[in-house]
Protein backbone atom coordinates (compact mmCIF):
# COMPACT_ATOMS: atom_id res chain seq x y z
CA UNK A 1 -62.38 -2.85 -50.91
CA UNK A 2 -65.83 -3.10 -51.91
CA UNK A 3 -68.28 -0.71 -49.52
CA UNK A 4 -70.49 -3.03 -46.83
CA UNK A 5 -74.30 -2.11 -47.37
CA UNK A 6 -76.35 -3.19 -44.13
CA UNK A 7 -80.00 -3.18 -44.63
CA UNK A 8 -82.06 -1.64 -41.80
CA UNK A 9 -83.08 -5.28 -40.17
CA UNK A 10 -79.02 -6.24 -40.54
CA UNK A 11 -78.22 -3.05 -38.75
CA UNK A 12 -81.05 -3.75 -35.83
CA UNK A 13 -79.42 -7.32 -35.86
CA UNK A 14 -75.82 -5.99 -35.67
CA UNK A 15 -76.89 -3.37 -32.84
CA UNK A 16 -77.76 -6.33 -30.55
CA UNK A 17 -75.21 -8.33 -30.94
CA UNK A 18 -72.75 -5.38 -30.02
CA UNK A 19 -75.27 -5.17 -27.17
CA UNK A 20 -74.70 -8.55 -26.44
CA UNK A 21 -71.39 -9.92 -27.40
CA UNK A 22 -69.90 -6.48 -28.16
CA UNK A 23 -68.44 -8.18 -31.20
CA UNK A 24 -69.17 -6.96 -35.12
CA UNK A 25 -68.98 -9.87 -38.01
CA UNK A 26 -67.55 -8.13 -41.37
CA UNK A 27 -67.27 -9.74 -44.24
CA UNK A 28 -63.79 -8.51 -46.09
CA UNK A 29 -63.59 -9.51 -49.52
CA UNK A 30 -59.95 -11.61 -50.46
CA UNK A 31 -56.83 -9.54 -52.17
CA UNK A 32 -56.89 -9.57 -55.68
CA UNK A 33 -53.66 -8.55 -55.90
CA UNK A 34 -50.77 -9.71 -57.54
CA UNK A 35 -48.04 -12.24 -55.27
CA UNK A 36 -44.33 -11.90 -55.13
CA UNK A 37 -41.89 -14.09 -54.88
CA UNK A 38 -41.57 -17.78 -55.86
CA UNK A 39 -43.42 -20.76 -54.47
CA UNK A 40 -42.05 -23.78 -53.02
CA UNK A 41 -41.63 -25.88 -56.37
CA UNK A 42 -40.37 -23.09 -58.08
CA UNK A 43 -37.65 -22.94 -55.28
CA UNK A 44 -36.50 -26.22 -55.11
CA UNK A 45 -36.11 -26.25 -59.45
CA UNK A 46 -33.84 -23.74 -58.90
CA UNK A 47 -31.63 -24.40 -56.09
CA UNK A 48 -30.65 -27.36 -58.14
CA UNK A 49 -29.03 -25.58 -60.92
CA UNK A 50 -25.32 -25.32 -61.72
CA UNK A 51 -25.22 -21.70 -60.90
CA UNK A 52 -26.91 -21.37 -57.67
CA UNK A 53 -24.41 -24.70 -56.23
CA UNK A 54 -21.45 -22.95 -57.48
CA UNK A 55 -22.57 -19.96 -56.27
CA UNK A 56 -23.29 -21.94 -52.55
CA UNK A 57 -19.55 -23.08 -52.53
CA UNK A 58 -18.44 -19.79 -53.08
CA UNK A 59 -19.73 -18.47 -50.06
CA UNK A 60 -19.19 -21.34 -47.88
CA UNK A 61 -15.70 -21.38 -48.53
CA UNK A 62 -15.71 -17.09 -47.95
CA UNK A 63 -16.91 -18.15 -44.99
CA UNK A 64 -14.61 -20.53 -43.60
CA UNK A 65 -11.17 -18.61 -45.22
CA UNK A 66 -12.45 -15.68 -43.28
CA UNK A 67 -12.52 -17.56 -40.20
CA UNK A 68 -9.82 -18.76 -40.01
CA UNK A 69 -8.33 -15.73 -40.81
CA UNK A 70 -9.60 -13.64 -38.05
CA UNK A 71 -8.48 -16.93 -35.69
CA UNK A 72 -4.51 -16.56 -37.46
CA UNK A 73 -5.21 -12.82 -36.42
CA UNK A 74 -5.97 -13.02 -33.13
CA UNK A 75 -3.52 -15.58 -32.50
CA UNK A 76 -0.44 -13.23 -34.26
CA UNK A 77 -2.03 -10.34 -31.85
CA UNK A 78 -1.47 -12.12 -28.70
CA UNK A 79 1.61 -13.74 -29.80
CA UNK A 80 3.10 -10.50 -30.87
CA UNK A 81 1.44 -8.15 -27.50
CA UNK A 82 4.09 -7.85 -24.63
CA UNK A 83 3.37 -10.45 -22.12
CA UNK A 84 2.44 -9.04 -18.61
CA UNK A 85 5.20 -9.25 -15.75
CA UNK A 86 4.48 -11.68 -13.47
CA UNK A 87 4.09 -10.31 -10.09
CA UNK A 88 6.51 -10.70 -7.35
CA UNK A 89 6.17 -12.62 -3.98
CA UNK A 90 4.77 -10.16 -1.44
CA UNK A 91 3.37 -10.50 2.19
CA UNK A 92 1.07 -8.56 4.26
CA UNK A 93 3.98 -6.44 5.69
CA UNK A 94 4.79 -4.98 1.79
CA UNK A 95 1.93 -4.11 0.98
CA UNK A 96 1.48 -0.91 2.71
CA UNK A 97 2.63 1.24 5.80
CA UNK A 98 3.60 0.35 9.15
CA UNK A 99 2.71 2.24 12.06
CA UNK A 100 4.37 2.03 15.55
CA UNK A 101 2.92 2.84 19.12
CA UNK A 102 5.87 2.66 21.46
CA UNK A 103 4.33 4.27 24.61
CA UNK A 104 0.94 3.24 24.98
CA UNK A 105 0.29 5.50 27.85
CA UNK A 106 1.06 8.20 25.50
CA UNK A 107 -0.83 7.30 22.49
CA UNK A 108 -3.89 6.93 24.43
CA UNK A 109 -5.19 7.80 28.01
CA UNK A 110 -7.23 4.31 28.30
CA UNK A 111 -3.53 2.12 27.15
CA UNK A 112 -4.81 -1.23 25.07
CA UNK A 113 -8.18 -0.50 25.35
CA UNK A 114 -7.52 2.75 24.30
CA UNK A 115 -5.47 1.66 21.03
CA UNK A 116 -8.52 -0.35 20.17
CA UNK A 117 -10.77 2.48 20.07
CA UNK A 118 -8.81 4.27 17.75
CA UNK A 119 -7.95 0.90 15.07
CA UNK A 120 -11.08 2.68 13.10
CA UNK A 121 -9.03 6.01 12.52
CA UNK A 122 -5.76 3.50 11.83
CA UNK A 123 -7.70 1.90 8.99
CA UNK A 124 -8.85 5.57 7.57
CA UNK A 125 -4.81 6.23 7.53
CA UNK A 126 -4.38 2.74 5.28
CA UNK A 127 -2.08 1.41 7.87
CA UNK A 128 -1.45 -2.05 6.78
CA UNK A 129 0.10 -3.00 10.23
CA UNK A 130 0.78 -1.89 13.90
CA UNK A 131 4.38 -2.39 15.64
CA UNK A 132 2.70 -2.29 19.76
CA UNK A 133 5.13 -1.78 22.57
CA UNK A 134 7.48 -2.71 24.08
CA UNK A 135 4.74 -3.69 26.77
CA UNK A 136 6.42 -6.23 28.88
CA UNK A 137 7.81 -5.93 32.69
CA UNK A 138 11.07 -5.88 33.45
CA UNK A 139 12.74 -7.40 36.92
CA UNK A 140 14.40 -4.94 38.94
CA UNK A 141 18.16 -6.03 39.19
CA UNK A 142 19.20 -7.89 42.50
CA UNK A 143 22.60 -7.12 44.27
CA UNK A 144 24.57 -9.36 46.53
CA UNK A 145 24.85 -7.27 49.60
CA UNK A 146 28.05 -8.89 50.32
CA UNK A 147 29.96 -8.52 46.95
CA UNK A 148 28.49 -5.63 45.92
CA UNK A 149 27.58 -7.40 42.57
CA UNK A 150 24.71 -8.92 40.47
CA UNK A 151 23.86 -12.41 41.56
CA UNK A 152 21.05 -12.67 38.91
CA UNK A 153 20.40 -10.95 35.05
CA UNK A 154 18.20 -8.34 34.42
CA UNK A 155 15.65 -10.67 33.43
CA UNK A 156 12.63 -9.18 31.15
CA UNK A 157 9.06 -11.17 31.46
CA UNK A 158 8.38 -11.27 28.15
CA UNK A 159 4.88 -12.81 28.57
CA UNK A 160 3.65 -10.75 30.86
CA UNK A 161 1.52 -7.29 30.20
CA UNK A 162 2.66 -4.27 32.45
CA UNK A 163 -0.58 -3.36 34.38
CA UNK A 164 0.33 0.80 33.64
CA UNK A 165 -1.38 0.03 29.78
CA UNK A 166 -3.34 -3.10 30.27
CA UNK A 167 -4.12 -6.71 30.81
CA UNK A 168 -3.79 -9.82 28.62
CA UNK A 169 -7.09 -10.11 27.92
CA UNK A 170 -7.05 -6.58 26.09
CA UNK A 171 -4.25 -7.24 24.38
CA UNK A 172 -6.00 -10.28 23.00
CA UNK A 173 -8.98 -8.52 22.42
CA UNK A 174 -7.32 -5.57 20.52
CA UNK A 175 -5.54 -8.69 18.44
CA UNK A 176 -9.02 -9.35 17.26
CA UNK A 177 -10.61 -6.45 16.39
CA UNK A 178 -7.61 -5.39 14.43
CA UNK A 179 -7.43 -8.65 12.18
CA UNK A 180 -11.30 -7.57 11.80
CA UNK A 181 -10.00 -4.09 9.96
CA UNK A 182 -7.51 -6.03 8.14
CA UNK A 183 -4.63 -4.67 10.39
CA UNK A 184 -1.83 -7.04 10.98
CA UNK A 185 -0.40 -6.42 14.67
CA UNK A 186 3.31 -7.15 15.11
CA UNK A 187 4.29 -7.18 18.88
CA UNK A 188 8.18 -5.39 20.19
CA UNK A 189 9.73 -8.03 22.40
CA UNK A 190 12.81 -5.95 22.63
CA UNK A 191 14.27 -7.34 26.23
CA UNK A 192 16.22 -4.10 27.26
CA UNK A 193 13.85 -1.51 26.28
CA UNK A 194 14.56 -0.26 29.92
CA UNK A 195 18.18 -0.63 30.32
CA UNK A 196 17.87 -4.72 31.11
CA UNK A 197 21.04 -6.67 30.71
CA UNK A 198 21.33 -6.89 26.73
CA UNK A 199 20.83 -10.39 24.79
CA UNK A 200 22.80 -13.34 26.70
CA UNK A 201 21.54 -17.50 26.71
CA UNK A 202 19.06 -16.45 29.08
CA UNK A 203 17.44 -13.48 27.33
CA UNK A 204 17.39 -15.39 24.51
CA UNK A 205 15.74 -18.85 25.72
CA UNK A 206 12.84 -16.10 27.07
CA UNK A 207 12.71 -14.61 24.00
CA UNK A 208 12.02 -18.13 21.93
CA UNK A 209 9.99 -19.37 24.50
CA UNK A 210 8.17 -15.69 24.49
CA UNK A 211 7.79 -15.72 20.70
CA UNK A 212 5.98 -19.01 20.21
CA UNK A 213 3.76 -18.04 23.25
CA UNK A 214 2.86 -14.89 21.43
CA UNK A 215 2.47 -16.18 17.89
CA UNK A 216 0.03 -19.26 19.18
CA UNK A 217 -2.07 -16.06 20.54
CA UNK A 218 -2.81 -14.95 16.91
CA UNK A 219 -0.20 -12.25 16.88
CA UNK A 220 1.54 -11.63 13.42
CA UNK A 221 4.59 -11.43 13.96
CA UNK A 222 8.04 -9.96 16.17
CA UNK A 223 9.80 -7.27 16.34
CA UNK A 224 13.13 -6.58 18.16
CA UNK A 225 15.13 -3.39 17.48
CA UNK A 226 19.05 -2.65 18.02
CA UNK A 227 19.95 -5.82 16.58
CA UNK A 228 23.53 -6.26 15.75
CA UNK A 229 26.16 -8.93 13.44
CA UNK A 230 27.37 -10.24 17.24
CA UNK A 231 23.59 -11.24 18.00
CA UNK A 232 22.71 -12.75 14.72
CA UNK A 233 26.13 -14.38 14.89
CA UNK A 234 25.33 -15.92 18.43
CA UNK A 235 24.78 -20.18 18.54
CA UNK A 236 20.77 -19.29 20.23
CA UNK A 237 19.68 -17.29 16.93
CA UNK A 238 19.17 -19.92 14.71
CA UNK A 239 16.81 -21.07 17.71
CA UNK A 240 14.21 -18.18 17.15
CA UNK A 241 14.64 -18.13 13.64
CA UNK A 242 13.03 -21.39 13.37
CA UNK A 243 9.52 -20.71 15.28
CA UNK A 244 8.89 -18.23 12.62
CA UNK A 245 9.21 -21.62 9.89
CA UNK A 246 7.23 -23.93 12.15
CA UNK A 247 4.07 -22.24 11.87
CA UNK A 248 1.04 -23.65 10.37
CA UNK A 249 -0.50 -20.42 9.42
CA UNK A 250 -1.90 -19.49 6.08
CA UNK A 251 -0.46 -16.40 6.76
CA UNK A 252 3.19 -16.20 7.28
CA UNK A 253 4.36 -14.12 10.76
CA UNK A 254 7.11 -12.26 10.35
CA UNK A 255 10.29 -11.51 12.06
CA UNK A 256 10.98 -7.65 12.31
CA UNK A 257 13.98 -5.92 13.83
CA UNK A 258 15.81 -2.61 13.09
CA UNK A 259 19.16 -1.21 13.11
CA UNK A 260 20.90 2.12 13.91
CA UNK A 261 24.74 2.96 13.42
CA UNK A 262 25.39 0.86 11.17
CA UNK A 263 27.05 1.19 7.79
CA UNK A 264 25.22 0.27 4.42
CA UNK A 265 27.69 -2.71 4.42
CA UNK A 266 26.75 -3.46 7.43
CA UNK A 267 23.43 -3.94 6.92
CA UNK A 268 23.72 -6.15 3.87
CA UNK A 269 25.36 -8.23 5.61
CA UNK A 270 22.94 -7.69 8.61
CA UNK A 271 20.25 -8.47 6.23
CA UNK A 272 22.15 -11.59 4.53
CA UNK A 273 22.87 -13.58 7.88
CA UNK A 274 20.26 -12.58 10.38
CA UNK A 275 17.23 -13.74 7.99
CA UNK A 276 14.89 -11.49 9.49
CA UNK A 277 11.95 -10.54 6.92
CA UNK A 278 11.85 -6.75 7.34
CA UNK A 279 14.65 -4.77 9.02
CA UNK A 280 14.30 -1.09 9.62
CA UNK A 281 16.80 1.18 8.59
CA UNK A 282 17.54 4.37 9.27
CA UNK A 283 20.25 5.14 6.82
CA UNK A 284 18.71 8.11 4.66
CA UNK A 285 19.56 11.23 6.47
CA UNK A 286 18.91 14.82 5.13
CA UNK A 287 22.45 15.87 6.98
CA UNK A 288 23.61 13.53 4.62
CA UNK A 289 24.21 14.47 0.65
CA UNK A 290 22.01 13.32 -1.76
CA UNK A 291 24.99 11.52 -3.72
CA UNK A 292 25.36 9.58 -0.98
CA UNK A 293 21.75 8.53 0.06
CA UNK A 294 21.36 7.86 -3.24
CA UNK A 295 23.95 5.28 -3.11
CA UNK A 296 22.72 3.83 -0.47
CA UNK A 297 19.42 3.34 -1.75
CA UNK A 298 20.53 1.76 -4.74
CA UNK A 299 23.25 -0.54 -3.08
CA UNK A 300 20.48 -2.02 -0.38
CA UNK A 301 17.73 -2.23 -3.38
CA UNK A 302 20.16 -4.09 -6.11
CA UNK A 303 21.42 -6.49 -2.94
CA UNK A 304 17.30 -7.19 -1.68
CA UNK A 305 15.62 -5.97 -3.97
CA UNK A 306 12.89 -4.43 -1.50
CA UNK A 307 10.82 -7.32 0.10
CA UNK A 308 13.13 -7.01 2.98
CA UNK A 309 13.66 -3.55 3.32
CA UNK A 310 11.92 -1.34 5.63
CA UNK A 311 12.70 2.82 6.06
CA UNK A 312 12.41 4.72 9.34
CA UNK A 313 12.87 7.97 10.26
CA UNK A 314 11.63 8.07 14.08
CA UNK A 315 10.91 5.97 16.58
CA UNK A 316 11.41 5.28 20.22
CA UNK A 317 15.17 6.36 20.27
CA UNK A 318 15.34 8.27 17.10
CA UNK A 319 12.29 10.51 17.79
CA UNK A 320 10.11 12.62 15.98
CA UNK A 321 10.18 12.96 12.09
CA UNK A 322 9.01 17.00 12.71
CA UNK A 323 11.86 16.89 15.50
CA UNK A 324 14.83 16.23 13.21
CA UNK A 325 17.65 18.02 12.45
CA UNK A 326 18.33 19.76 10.07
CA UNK A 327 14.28 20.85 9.88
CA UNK A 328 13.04 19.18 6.96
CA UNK A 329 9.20 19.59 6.10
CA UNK A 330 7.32 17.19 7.14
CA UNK A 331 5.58 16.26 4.20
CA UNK A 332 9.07 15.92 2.10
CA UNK A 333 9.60 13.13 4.37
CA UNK A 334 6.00 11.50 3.88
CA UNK A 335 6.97 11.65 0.07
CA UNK A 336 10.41 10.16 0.63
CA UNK A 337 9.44 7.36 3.04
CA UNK A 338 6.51 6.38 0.60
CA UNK A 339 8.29 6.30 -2.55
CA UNK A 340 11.01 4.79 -2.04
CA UNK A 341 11.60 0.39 -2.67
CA UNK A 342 10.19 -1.40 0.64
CA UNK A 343 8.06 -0.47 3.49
CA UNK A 344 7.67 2.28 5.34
CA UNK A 345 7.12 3.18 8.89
CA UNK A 346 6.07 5.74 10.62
CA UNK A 347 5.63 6.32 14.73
CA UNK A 348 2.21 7.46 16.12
CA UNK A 349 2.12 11.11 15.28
CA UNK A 350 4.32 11.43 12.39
CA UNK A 351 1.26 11.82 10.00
CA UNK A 352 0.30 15.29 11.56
CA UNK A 353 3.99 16.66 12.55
CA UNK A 354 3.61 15.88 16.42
CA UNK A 355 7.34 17.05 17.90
CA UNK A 356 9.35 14.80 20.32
CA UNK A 357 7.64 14.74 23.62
CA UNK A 358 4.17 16.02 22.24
CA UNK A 359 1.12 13.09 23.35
CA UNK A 360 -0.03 11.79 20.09
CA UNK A 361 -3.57 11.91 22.11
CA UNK A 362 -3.37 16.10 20.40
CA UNK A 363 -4.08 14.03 17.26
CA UNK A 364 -7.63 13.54 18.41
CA UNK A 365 -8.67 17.34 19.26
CA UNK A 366 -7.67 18.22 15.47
CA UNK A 367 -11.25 17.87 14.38
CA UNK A 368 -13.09 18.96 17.17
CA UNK A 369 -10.88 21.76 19.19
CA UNK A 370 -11.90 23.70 22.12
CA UNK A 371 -12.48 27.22 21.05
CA UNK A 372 -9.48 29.15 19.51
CA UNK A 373 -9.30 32.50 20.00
CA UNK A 374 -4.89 32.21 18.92
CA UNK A 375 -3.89 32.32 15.45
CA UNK A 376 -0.91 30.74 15.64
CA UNK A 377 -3.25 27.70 17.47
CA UNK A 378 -5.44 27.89 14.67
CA UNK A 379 -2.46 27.62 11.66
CA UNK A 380 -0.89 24.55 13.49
CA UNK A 381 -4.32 22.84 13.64
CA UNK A 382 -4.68 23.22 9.73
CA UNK A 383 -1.44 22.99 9.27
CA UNK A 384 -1.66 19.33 10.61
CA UNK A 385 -5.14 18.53 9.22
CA UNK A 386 -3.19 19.26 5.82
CA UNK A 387 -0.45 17.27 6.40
CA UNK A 388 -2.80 14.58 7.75
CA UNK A 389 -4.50 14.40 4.39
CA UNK A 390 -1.12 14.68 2.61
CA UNK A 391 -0.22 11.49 4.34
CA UNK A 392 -3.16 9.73 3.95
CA UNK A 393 -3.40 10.28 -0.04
CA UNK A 394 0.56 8.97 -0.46
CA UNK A 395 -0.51 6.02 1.66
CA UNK A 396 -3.92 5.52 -1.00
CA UNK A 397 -1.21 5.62 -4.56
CA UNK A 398 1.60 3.37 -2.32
CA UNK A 399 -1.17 0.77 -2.00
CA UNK A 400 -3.08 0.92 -5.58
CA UNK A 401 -0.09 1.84 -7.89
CA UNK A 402 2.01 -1.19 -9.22
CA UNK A 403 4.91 0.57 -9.60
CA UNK A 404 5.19 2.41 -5.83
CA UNK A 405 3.98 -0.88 -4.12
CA UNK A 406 6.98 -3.57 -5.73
CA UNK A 407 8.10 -1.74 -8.89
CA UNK A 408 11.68 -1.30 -9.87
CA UNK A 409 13.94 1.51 -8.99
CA UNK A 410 16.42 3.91 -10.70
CA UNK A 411 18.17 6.70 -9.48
CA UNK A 412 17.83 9.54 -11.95
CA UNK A 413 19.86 12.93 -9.99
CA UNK A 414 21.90 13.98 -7.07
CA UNK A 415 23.35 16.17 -5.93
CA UNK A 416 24.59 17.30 -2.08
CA UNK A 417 21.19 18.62 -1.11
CA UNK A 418 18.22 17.02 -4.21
CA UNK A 419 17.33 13.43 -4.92
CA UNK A 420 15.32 12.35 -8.11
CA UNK A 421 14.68 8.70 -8.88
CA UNK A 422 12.10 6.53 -11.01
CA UNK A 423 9.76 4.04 -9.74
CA UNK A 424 7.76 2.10 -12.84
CA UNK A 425 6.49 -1.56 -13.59
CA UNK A 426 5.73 -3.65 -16.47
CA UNK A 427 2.72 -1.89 -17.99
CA UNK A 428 1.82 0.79 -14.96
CA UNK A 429 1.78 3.97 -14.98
CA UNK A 430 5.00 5.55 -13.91
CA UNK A 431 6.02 7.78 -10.82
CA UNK A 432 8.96 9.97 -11.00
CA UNK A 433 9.89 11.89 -7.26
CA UNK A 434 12.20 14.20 -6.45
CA UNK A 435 13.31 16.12 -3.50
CA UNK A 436 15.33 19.55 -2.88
CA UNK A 437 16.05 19.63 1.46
CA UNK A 438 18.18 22.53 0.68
CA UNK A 439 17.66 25.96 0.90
CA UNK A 440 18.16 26.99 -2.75
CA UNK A 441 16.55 26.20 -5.43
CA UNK A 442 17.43 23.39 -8.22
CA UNK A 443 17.06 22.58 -11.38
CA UNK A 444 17.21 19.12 -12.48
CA UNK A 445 18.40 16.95 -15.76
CA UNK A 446 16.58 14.18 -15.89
CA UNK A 447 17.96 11.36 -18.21
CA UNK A 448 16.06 7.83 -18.40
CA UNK A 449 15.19 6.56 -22.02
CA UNK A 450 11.65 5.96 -20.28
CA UNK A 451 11.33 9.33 -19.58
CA UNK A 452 8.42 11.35 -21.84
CA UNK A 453 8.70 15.40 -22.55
CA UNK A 454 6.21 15.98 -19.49
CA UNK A 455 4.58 14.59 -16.39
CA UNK A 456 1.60 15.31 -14.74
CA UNK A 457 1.83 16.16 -10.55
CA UNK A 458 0.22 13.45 -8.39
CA UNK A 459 1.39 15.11 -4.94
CA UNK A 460 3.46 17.96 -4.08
CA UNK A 461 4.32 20.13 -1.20
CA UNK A 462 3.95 23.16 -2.65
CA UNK A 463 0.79 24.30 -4.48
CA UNK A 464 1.31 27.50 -5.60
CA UNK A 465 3.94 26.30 -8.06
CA UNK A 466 3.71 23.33 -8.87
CA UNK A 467 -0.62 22.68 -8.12
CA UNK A 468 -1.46 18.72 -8.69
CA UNK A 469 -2.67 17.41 -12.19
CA UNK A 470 -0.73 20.14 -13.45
CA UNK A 471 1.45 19.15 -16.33
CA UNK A 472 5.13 19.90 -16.01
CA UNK A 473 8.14 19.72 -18.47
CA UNK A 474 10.64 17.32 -17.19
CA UNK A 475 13.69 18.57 -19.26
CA UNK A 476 14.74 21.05 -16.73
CA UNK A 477 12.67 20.33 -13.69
CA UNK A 478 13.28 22.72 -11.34
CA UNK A 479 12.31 22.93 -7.83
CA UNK A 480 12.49 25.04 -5.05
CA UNK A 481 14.07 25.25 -1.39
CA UNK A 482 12.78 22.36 1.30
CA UNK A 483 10.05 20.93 -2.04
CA UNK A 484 9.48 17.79 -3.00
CA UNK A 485 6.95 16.51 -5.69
CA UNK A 486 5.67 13.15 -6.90
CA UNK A 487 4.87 12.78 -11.27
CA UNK A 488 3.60 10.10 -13.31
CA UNK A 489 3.34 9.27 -16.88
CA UNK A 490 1.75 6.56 -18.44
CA UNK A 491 3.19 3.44 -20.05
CA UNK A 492 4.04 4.58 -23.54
CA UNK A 493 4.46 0.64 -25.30
C-alpha cells in the first residue's frame, strides 16, 4: 500500500473533523493482486461436462447405499439385542416393606395422634405400608343368670375406635397424612383379638358390613390374622371377598390375613381357596434346617410365584424378632426377610432389636438420650442405631433393585444350619444371599451357570471379614457362625 501524504492544510482539515465527527476519511488504494478461483461462467461450463455428472452420480448413489446401510444396521442391531422382560403385575403392597403397630398405646404415648407424628420417621425407614391395630371394642360377654350360659356372642364393634388410643376423627386424619407420605394404611379387623367368640354368621356379617364402612373411609385395605381352611371354606366368605372387587378405586385395596401352624401344604391351599392378596407366613424358622426352609421357600414361590406371599417373623402373638429362639442376630433376619420372593413385614421395633415387652417409644430416645454414664447403655444404643441403618439400607436395594423387588428365585445351598439362594431379573444386576444361623463356620459350593468367579458385598453383618464393596470369590464362599451377607454381580449378556 502506497504511503498517504497529508499536506499541512489537509492535516488542519483532518484535525477538525476528528474534533468534530471523530471520524478520519482514508483513501486505500484497490488490491492489485491476483484472484483465485473460477467465476460464475466458468462454473457453470464446467459442471456440464461428462466427467463432473458422472462424477455427481457417483456420490449421490455413495450416499444413498450408505444409508441405507446404516438403516439395515440398526435394524439387524435391535432385531438381534435381547428384548427386555416385560415387567410383572405389582401393587402398592409389593413394592416394599410392611410395618405393623399392634398396640398403639405402646408404640406411642399420644395413641393415633401419636402414630401420626411419627409417619415422617416411617417414610425415612421406606415403609411402603402400615398394618394399625386391632383398634376396635369388644362387648363384654353376657350370662344368663339362670342357665349359667351365654345368651348372646361375644360380639366385636368393628366400627367403632376404643377411646384408650383415639377417636375416629384421628384415625381419619392419620389416613390422610399418611397417603400424603405415600404410605398405604391397611387396618386389623381381627374380631377376637381379645378372646371374642371366633368367626360365626354373626362375626362375619360385622365384618362385611365393617369392611365396606372402612374402605369408603379411604383406608387401603384389611387385614385379619389366624385365618384357617374351615373359615375360607365357610358359605359367608365369598361375601367379604367381593367388597374388595366392588371398589371403584384406581387403586386396588387389598385383603391381608396371616397364618400360623400351618403346614406348607396347607398354606397353598390356604392361599389357592381363600383369595386373599397377601397372606403372612411364618414358616421360615431358624430351629428349623436349612434343607427344609429351603424347600419351603421354593414350593410356596413355584406355586405363587411371590405377588401373594408375605414373610413374618413377629407380631402380636409371635413376638419379637430379637426375642426368638434360638438367638439369631438381628440383622441376619433383616437380610432374610428382605431378600427373599414377596413382602416383608416387620412389627414396630424390629428395625432396632426392641425385645418382647420393650415400648417401641425407646426407639425415639436413640438419637437424643439422657446422659449415659453405663457402657453397656451406651453399646445397646449404637448397637441399635447400627442395626437401624442396616435396616433402612436393605429396605433402599429391596425397593430400587429389579431383581430383589419381583425377580426370580433359585435356591443355590443348604444345609441343616446355612441357606444360599439367587435373586436376578432380565437385564439387572444380580443379588446372591446367604446365611449361616449356626454356630460354626461354613463353606459354601455355589453352582448356578449364572454365577461369575466373584461378587462384590452390598450388605453384610460382619465387617471385619467380609467389609462391603469388597470383592469376594464365590467358589468356596465361606462364612462364619450367626453371618449372613448379601452380593451382586452384574448382568454378563
Amino acid at each position: 500500500m502506497k504511503d498517504i501524504e497529508l499536506k499541512e492544510g489537509d492535516q488542519a482539515k483532518q484535525q477538525m473533523t476528528r474534533e468534530n465527527n471523530g471520524c478520519v476519511k482514508v483513501t486505500v488504494p484497490e488490491n492489485t493482486a491476483a484472484k483465485y478461483g473460477l467465476s460464475k461462467d466458468e462454473l457453470i461450463q464446467i459442471a456440464g461436462t461428462a466427467g463432473w455428472v458422472r462424477t455427481r452420480w457417483a456420490l449421490l448413489v455413495l450416499f444413498w447405499l450408505g444409508w441405507v446401510g446404516m438403516l439395515a444396521g440398526a435394524i439387524v442391531i435391535i432385531v438381534q439385542a435381547p428384548r427386555c422382560k416385560p415387567i410383572p403385575e405389582m401393587n402398592w403392597w409389593n413394592e416394599g416393606l410392611l410395618y405393623q403397630i399392634s398396640d398403639v398405646g405402646a408404640f406411642s404415648d399420644n395413641g393415633l395422634k401419636g402414630v401420626e407424628e411419627k409417619l415422617d420417621y416411617l417414610s425415612q425407614m421406606k415403609i411402603k405400608g402400615l398394618v394399625l391395630g386391632p383398634i376396635h371394642t369388644v362387648e363384654a360377654n353376657k350370662l344368663d343368670t339362670l342357665n349359667l350360659t351365654s345368651n348372646t356372642l361375644d360380639t366385636p364393634n368393628l366400627t367403632s375406635v376404643k377411646s384408650e388410643v383415639g377417636t375416629e376423627n384421628e384415625l381419619e386424619s392419620l389416613l390422610e397424612q399418611a397417603h400424603k407420605k405415600g404410605i398405604s394404611i391397611v387396618l386389623n379387623l381381627t374380631p377376637d383379638y381379645e378372646g371374642a367368640s371366633g368367626w360365626s354368621n354373626v362375626i362375619a356379617e360385622k365384618i362385611r358390613d365393617a369392611c365396606a364402612f372402612w374402605l369408603r373411609k379411604g383406608f387401603d385395605g384389611i387385614f385379619l390374622s389366624d385365618l384357617g381352611l374351615t373359615t375360607v371354606e365357610k358359605d359367608f366368605w365369598p361375601s367379604i371377598q367381593v367388597i374388595f372387587n366392588q371398589t371403584d378405586k384406581t387403586k386396588k385395596v387389598a385383603l391381608m390375613g396371616s397364618v400360623t401352624g400351618l403346614s406348607v401344604d396347607d398354606v397353598s391351599l390356604l392361599l389357592n381357596r381363600s383369595g386373599v392378596d397377601l397372606l403372612l407366613t411364618g414358616l421360615l424358622d431358624p430351629a428349623v434346617p436349612g434343607v427344609t426352609q429351603a424347600q419351603v421357600i421354593q414350593k410356596l414361590y413355584s406355586a405363587h410365584l411371590q405377588t401373594s406371599l408375605g414373610w413374618s417373623l413377629s407380631g402380636r402373638t409371635l413376638g419379637s424378632l430379637a426375642s426368638r429362639s434360638p438367638a439369631v442376630p438381628l440383622r441376619l433376619f433383616h437380610t432374610l426377610l428382605f431378600t427373599l420372593p414377596g413382602t416383608p413385614v416387620f412389627s414396630a421395633g424390629d428395625e432396632v432389636g426392641l425385645k418382647t415387652g420393650e415400648k417401641p417409644r425407646t426407639m425415639w430416645d436413640l438419637e437424643n438420650p439422657a446422659e449415659e454414664t453405663n457402657a453397656t447403655a451406651k453399646a445397646v444404643r449404637e448397637e441399635r442405631i447400627a442395626a437401624r441403618n442396616f435396616f433402612k439400607a436393605l429396605g433402599d436395594l429391596k425397593r430400587r433393585e429389579r431383581s430383589l423387588l419381583h425377580g426370580e428365585y433359585f435356591s443355590l445351598s443348604s444345609s441343616p444350619t446355612s441357606l444360599a439362594f439367587l435373586r436376578l431379573w432380565d437385564q439387572s444386576e444380580r443379588f446372591l444371599v446367604a446365611l449361616n444361623w449356626g454356630n460354626d463356620s461354613v463353606t459354601m459350593k455355589l453352582t448356578n451357570s449364572d454365577l461369575p468367579a466373584e461378587a462384590r458385598v452390598r450388605a453384610t453383618t460382619d465387617e471385619e471379614k467380609l467389609a462391603v464393596d469388597r470383592k469376594v470369590s464365590l467358589e468356596k464362599l465361606e462364612l462364619g457362625p450367626k453371618q449372613a451377607v448379601l452380593l451382586s454381580y452384574p448382568y454378563a449378556g
